[in-house]
C-alpha atoms as a PDB file:
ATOM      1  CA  UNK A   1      15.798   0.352  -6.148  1.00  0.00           C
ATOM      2  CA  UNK A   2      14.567   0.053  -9.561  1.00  0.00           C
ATOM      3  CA  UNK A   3      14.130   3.424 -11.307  1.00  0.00           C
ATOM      4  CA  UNK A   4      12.695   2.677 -14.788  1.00  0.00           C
ATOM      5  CA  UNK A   5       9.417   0.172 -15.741  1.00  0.00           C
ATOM      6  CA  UNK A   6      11.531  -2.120 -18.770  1.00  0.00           C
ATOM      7  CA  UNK A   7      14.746  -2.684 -15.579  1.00  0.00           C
ATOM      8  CA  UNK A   8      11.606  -3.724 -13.649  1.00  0.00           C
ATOM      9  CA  UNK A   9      10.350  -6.341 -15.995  1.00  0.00           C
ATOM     10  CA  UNK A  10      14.197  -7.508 -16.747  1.00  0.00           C
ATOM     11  CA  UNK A  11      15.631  -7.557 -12.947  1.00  0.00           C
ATOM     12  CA  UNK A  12      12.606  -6.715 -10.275  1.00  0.00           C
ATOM     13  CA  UNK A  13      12.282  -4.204  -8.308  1.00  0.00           C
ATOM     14  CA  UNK A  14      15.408  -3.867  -6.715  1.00  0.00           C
ATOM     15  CA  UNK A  15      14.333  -4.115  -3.183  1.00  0.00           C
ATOM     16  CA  UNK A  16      15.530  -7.445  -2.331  1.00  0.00           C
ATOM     17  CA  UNK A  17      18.810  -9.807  -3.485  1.00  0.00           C
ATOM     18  CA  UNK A  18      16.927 -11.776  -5.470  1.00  0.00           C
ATOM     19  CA  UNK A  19      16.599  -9.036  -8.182  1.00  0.00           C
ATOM     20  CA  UNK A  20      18.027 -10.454 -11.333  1.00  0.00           C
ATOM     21  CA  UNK A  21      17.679 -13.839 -10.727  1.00  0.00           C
ATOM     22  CA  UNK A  22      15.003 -16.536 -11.776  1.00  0.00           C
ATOM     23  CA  UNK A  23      13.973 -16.539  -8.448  1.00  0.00           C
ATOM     24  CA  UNK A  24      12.879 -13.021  -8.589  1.00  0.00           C
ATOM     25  CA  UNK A  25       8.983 -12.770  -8.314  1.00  0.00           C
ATOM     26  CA  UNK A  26       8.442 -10.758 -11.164  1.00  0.00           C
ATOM     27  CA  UNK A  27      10.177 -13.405 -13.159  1.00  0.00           C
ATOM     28  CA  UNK A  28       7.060 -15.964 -11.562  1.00  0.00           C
ATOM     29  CA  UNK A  29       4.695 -13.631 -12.833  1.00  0.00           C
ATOM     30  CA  UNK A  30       6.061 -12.585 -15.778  1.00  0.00           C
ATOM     31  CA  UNK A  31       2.936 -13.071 -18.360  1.00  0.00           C
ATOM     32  CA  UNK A  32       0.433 -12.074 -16.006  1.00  0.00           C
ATOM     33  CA  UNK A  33       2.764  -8.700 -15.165  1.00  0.00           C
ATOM     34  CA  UNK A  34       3.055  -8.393 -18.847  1.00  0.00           C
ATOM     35  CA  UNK A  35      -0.835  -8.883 -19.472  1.00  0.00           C
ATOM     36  CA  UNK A  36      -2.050  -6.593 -16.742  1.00  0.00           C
ATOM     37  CA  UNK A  37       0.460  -4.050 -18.044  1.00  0.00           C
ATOM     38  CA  UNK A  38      -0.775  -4.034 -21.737  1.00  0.00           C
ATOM     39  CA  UNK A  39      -4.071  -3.600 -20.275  1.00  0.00           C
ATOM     40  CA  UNK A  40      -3.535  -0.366 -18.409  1.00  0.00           C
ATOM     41  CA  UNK A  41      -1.884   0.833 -21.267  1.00  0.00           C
ATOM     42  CA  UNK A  42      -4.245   0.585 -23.949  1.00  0.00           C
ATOM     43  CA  UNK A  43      -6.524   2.624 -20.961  1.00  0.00           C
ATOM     44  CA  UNK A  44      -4.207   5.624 -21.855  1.00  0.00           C
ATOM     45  CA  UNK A  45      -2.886   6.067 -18.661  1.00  0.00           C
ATOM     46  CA  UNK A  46       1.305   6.700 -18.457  1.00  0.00           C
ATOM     47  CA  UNK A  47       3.704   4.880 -17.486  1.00  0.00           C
ATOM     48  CA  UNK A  48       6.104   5.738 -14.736  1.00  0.00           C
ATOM     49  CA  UNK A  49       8.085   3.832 -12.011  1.00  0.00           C
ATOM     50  CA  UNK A  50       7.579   5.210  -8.544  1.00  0.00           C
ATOM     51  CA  UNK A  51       8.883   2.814  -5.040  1.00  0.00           C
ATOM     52  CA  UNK A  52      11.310   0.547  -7.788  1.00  0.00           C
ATOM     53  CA  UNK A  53       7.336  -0.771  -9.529  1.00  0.00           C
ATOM     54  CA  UNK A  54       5.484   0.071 -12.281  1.00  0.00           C
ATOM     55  CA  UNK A  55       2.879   3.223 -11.750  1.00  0.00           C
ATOM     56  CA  UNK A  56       0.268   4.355 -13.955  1.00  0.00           C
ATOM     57  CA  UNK A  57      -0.667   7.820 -13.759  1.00  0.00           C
ATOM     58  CA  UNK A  58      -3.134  10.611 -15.405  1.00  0.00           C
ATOM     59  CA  UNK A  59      -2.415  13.825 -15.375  1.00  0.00           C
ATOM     60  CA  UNK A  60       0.062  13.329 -12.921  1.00  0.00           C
ATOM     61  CA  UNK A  61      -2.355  11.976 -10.465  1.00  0.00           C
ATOM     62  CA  UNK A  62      -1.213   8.179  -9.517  1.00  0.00           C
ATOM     63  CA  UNK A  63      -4.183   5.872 -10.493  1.00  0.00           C
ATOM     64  CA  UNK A  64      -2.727   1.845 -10.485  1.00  0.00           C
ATOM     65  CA  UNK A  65       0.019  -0.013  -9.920  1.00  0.00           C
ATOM     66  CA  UNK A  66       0.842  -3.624 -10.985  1.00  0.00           C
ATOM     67  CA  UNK A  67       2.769  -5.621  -8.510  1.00  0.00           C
ATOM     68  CA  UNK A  68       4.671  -9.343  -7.880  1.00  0.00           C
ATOM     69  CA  UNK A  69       4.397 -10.852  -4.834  1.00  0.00           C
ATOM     70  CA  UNK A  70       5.511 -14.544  -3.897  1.00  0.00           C
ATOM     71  CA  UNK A  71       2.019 -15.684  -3.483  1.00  0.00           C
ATOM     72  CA  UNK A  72       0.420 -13.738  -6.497  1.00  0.00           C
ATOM     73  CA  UNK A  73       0.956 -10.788  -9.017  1.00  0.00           C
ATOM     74  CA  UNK A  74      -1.485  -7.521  -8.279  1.00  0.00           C
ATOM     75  CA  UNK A  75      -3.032  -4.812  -9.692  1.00  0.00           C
ATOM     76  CA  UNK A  76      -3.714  -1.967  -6.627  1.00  0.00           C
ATOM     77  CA  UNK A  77      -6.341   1.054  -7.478  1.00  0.00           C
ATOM     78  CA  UNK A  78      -5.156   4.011  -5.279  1.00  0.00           C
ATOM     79  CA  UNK A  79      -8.656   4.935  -4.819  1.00  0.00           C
ATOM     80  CA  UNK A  80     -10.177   1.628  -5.094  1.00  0.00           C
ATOM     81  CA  UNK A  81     -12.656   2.363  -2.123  1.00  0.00           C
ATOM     82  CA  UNK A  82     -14.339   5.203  -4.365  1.00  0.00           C
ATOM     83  CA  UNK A  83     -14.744   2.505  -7.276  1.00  0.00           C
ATOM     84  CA  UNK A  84     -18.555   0.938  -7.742  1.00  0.00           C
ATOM     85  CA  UNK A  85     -17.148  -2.392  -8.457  1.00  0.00           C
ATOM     86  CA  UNK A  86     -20.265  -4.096  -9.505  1.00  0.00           C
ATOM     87  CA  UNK A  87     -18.610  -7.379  -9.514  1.00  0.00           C
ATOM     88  CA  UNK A  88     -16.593  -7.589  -6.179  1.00  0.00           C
ATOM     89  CA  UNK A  89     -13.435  -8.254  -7.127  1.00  0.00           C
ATOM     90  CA  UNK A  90     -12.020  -5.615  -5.195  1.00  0.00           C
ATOM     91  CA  UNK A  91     -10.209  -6.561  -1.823  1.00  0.00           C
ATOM     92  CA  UNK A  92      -8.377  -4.358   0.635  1.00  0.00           C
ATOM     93  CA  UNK A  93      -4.805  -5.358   1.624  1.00  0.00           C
ATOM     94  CA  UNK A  94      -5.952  -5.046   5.365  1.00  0.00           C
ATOM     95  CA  UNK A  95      -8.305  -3.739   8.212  1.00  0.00           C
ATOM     96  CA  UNK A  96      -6.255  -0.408   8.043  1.00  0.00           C
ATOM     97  CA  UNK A  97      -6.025   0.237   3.972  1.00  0.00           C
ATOM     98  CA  UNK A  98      -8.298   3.204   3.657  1.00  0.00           C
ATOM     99  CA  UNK A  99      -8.222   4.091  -0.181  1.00  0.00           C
ATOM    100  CA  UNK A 100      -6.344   1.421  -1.714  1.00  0.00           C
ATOM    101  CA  UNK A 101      -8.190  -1.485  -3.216  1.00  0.00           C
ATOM    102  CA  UNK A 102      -6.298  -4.881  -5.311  1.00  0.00           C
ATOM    103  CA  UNK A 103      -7.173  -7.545  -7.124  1.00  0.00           C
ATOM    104  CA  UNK A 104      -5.137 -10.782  -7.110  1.00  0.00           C
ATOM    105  CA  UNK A 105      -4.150 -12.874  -9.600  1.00  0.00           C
ATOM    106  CA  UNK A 106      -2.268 -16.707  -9.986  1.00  0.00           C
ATOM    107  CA  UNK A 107      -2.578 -17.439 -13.978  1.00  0.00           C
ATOM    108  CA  UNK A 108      -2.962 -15.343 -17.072  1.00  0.00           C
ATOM    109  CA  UNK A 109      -6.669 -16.843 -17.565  1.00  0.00           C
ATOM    110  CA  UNK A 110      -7.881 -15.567 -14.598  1.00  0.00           C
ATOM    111  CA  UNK A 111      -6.446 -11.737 -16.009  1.00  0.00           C
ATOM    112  CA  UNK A 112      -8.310 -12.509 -19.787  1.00  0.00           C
ATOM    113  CA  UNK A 113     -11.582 -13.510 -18.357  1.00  0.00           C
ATOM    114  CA  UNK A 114     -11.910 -10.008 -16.725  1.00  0.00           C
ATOM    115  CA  UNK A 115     -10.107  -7.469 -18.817  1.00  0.00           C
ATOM    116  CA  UNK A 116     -13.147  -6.045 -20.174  1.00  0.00           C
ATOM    117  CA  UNK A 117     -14.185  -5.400 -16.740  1.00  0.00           C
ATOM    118  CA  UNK A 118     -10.702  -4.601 -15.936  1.00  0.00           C
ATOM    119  CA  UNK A 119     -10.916  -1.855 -18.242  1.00  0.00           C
ATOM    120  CA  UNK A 120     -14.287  -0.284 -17.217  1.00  0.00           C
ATOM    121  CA  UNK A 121     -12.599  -0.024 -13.853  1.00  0.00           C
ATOM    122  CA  UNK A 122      -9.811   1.982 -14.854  1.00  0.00           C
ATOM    123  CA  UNK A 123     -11.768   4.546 -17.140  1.00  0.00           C
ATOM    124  CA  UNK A 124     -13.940   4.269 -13.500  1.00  0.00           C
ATOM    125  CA  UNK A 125     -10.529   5.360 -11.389  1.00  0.00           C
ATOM    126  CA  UNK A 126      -9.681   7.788 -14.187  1.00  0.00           C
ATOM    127  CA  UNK A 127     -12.733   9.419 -13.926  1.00  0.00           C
ATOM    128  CA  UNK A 128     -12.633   9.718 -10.223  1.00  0.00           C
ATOM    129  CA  UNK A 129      -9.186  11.405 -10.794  1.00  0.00           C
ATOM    130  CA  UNK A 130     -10.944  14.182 -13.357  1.00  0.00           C
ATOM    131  CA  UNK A 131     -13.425  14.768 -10.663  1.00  0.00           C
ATOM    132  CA  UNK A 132     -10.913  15.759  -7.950  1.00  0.00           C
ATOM    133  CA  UNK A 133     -12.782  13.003  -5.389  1.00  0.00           C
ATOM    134  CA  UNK A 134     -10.678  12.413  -2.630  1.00  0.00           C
ATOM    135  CA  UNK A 135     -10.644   9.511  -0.135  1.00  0.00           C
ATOM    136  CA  UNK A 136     -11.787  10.645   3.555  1.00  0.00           C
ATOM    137  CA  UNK A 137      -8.979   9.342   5.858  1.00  0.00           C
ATOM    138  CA  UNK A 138      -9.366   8.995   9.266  1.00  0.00           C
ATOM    139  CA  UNK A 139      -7.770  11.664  11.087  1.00  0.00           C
ATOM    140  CA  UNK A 140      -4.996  10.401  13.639  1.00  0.00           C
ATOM    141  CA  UNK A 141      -7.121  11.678  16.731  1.00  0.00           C
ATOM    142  CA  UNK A 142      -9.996   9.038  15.283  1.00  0.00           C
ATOM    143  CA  UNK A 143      -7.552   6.326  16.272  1.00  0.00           C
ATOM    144  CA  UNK A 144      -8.175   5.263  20.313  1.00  0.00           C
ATOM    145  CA  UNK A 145      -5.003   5.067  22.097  1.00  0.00           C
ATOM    146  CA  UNK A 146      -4.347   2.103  24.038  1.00  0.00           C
ATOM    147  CA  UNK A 147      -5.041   1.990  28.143  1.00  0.00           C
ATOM    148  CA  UNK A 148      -1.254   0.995  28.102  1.00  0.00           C
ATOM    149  CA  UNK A 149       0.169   4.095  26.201  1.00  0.00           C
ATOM    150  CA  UNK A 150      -1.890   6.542  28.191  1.00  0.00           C
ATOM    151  CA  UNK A 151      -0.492   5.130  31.354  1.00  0.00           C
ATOM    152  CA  UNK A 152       3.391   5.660  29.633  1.00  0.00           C
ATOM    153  CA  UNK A 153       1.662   8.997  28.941  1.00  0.00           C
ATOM    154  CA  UNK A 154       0.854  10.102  32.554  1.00  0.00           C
ATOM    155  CA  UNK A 155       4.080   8.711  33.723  1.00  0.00           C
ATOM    156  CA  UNK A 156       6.430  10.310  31.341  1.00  0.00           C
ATOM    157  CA  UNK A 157       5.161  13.267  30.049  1.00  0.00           C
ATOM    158  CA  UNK A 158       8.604  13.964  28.535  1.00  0.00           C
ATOM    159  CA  UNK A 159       7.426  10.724  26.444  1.00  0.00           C
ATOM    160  CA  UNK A 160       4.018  12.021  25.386  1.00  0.00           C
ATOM    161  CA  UNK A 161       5.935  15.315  24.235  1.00  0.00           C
ATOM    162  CA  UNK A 162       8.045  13.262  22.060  1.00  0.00           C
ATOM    163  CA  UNK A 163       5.033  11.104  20.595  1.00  0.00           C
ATOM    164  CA  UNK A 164       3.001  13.974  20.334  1.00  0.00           C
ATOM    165  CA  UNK A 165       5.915  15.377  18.227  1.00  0.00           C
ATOM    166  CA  UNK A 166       6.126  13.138  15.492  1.00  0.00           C
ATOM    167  CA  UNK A 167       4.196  13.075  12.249  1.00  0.00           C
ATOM    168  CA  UNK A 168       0.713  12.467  12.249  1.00  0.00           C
ATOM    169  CA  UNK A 169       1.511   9.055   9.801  1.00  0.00           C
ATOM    170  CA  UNK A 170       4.143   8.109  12.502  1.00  0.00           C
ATOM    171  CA  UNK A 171       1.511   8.577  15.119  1.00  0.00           C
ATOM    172  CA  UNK A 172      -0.793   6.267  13.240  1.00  0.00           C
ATOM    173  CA  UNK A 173       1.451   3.781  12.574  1.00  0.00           C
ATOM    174  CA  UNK A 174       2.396   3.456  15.926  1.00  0.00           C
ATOM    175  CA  UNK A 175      -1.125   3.344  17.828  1.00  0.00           C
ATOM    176  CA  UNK A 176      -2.034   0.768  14.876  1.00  0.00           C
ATOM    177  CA  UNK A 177       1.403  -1.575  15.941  1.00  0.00           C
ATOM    178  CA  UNK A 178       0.304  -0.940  20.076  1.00  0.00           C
ATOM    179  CA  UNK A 179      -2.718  -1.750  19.943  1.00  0.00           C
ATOM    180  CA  UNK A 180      -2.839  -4.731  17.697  1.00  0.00           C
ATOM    181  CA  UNK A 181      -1.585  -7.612  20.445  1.00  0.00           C
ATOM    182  CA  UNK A 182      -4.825  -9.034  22.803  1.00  0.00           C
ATOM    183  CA  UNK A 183      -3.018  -9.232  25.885  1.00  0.00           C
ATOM    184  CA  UNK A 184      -2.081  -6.324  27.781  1.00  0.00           C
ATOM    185  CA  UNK A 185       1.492  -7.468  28.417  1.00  0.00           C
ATOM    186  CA  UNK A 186       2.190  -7.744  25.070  1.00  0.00           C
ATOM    187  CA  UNK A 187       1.204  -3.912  24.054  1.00  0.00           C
ATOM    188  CA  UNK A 188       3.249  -2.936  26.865  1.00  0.00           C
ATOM    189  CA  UNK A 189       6.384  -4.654  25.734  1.00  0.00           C
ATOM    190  CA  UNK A 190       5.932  -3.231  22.328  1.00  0.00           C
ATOM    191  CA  UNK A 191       5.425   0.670  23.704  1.00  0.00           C
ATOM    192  CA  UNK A 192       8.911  -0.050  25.780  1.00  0.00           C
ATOM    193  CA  UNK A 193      10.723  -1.598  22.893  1.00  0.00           C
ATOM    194  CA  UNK A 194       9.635   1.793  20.534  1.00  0.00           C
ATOM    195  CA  UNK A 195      10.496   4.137  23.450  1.00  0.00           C
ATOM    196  CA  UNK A 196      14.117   4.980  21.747  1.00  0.00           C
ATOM    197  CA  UNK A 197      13.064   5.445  18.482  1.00  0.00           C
ATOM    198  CA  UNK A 198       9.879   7.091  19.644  1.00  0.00           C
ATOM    199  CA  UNK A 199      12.415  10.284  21.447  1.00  0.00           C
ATOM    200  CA  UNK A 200      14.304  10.121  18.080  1.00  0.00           C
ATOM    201  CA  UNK A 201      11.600  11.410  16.238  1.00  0.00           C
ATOM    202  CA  UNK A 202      11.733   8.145  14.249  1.00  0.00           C
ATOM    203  CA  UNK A 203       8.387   5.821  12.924  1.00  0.00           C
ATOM    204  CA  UNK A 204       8.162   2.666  12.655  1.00  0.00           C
ATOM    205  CA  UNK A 205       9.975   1.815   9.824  1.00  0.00           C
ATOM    206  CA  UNK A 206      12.233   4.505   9.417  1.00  0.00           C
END
């Protein structure tokens, strides 16, 4: 993985074997990467690469990160969800992002029509930072457990031990991946599938 920002802009991010080649994604979003990045820096915050991207941090509190993707190049607010955003550009990355807010982007016109606001939302996020505000994440007991994992439950109680026993992020991560599927059978056949891992100690993606 990628350990310094100017690797990142040269290779990627290291994660995949397409790093160093033209068919890397950061390579597709090269100017936007490189506009979005100027921008945060003439914010003041510093630069750092943390998970093989670049991070932007103040006071060693992580405020953005810029990212490539196939379909687009992002910027991601860690705290997004405490932002005002008085021109809804903000979107969450899915139903079960808490904090985390992005905005997408497909052409370097679409960055230079909003920097200005761009900018008054990361003076926002640094502000939140100097503030201490936190994001209130749901606890893992908020999460409902699904009809077919308390069944596995009361049948296995060396089971619910184990699942019990894991982190409270593993626990969330698998109640999230359970109780996605509609039909019953499905959620079933994913809570048998995880049962090895789950006595392991392991999470989902470990």
């Amino acid at each position: 993985m990628t350990r310094d920002v100017e690797t990142y802009f040269l290779e990627g991010c290291g994660r995949c074997s397409l790093g160093g080649t033209p068919e890397c994604k950061v390579h597709t979003w090269a100017k936007e990467l490189e506009l979005l990045r100027n921008i945060v820096l003439e914010c003041g915050l510093t630069e750092e690469c943390k998970w093989g991207q670049p991070c932007y941090t103040h006071q060693n509190h992580n405020v953005i990160m810029i990212s490539a993707f196939k379909d687009s190049c992002i910027i991601s607010f860690f705290k997004g969800a405490l932002l005002n955003d008085p021109k809804k550009i903000l979107i969450s990355q899915g139903e079960n992002v808490q904090g985390g807010r992005i905005i997408k982007f497909t052409h370097p016109n679409q960055i230079l029509a909003i920097q200005d606001t761009l900018k008054e939302y990361i003076f926002e996020a640094v502000e939140i930072e100097n503030a201490g505000l936190r994001i209130e994440l749901k606890k893992t007991s908020d999460y409902p457990v699904p009809t077919e994992l308390q069944q596995k439950f009361e049948e296995n109680e060396a089971f619910k031990e184990a699942f019990y026993a894991l982190t409270p992020g593993r626990q969330r991560g698998y109640l999230l991946h359970f109780a996605a599927p509609k039909q019953s059978k499905t959620r079933e056949s994913r809570i048998e599938k995880c049962l090895p891992a789950i006595f392991n100690g392991k999470g989902m993606h470990d």
